[in-house]
Protein backbone atom coordinates (compact mmCIF):
# COMPACT_ATOMS: atom_id res chain seq x y z
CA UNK A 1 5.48 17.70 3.89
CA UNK A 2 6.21 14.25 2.41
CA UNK A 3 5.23 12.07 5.25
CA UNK A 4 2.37 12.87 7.99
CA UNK A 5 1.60 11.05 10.85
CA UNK A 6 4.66 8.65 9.98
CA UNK A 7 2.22 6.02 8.31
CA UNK A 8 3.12 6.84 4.89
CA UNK A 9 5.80 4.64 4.83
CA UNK A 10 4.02 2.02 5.43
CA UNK A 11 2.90 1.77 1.69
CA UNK A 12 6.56 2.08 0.07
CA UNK A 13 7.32 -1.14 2.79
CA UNK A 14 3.98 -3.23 1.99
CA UNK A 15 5.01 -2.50 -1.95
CA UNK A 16 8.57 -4.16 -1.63
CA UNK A 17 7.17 -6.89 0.46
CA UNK A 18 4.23 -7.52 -1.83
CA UNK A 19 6.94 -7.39 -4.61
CA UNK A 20 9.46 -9.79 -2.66
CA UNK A 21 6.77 -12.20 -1.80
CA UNK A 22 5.17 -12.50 -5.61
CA UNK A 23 8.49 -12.46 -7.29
CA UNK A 24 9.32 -15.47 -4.58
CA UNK A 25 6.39 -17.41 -5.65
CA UNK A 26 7.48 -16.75 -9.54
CA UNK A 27 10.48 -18.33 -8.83
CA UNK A 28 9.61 -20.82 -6.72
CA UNK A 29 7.02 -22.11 -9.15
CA UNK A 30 9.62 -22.40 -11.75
CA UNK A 31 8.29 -18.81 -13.73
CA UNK A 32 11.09 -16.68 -13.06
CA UNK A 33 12.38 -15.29 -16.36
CA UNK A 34 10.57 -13.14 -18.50
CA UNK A 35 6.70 -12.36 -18.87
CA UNK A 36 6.47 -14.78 -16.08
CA UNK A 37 8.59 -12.82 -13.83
CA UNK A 38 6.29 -9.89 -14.51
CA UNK A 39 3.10 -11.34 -13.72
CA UNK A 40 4.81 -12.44 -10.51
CA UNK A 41 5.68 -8.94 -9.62
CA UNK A 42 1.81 -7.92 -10.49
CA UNK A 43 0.75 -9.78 -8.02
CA UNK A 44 3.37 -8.96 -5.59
CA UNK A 45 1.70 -5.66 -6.27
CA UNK A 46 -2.06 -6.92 -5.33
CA UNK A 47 -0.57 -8.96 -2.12
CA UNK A 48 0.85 -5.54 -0.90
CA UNK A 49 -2.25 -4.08 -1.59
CA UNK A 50 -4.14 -7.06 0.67
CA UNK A 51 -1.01 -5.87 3.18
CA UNK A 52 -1.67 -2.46 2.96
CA UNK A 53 -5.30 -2.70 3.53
CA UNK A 54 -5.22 -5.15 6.32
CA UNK A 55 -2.57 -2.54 8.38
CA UNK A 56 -4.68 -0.04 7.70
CA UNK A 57 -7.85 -1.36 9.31
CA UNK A 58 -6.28 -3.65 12.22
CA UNK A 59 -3.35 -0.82 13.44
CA UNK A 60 -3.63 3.20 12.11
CA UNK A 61 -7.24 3.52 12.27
CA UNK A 62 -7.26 2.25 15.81
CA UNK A 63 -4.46 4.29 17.08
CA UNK A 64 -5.33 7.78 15.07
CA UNK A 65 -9.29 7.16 16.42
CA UNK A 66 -9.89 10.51 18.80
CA UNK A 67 -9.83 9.08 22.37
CA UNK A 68 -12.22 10.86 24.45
CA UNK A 69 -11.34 13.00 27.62
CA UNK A 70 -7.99 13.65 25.91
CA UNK A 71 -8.57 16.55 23.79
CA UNK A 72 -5.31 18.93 22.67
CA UNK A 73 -6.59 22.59 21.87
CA UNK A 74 -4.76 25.01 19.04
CA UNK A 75 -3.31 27.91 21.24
CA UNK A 76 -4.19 30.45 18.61
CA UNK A 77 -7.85 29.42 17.97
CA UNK A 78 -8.75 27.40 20.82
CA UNK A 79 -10.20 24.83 18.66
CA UNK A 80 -9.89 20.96 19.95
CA UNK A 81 -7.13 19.06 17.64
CA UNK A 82 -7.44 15.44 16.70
CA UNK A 83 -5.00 12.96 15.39
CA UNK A 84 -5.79 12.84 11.70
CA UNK A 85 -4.43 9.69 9.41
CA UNK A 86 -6.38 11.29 6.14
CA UNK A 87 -3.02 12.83 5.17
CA UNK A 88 0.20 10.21 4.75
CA UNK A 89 2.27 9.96 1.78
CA UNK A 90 2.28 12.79 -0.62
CA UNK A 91 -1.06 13.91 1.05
CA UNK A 92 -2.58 10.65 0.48
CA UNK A 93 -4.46 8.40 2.79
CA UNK A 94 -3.65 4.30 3.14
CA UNK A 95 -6.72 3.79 1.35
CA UNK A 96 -5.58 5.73 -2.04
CA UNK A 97 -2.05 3.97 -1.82
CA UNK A 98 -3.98 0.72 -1.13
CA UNK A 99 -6.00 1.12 -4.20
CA UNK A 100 -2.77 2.77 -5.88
CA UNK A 101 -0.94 -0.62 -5.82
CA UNK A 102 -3.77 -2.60 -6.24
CA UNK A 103 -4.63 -1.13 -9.60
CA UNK A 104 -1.00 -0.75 -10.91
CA UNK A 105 -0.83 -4.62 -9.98
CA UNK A 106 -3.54 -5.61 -12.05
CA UNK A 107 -2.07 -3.25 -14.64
CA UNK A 108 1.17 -5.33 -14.33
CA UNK A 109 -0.27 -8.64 -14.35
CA UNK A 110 -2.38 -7.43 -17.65
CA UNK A 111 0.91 -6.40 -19.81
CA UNK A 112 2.82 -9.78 -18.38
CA UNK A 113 -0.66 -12.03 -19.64
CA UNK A 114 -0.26 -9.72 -23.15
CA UNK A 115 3.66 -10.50 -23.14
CA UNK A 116 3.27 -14.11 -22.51
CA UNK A 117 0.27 -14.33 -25.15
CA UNK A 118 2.44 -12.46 -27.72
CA UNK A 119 5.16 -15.14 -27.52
CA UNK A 120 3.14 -18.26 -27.56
């Protein structure tokens, strides 16, 4: 399954609005065309990332804790179930995509520095 618990698109959404919001700032800052444009999308990248990690912390892991005195059992084994966030987007937790789009942000923002160095 692509998606578990329903969280996993949570980290395609914090991407594009990380994205939005740096290539906004480019723009607005008067860097919008070419190396510059990348190294606003780079850190578009990290501010998802800061997103990411911030939904994580303040909304799943509070709602997928295990309440107590509410336990669901597995009819076949009779073992207790528990909500489980571990698994979201192509079987990876918030954390991994958080640290997913930080690093491919500072990736970004390295090859837009090297572009804009190249040219000057």
């Amino acid at each position: 399954m692509i998606v578990n618990q329903r969280w996993g698109f949570s980290a395609i959404i914090a991407a594009v609005v990380g994205v939005g919001v740096g290539i906004l700032i480019a723009v607005l800052a008067g860097l919008g065309s070419g190396s510059r444009l990348i190294i606003g999308v780079g850190v578009g990248l990290l501010i998802g990332g800061a997103l990411l990690a911030i939904f994580d912390r303040v909304i799943v892991r509070p709602l997928t804790r295990p309440r107590p005195g509410s336990p669901a059992y597995d009819p076949e084994t009779g073992e207790p179930l528990h909500r489980d966030a571990t698994s979201t987007l192509l079987g990876w937790s918030l954390e991994v995509w958080t640290l997913i789009l930080v690093g491919f942000g500072i990736l970004v923002v390295g090859v837009g520095v090297v572009m804009y160095l190249a040219r000057v």
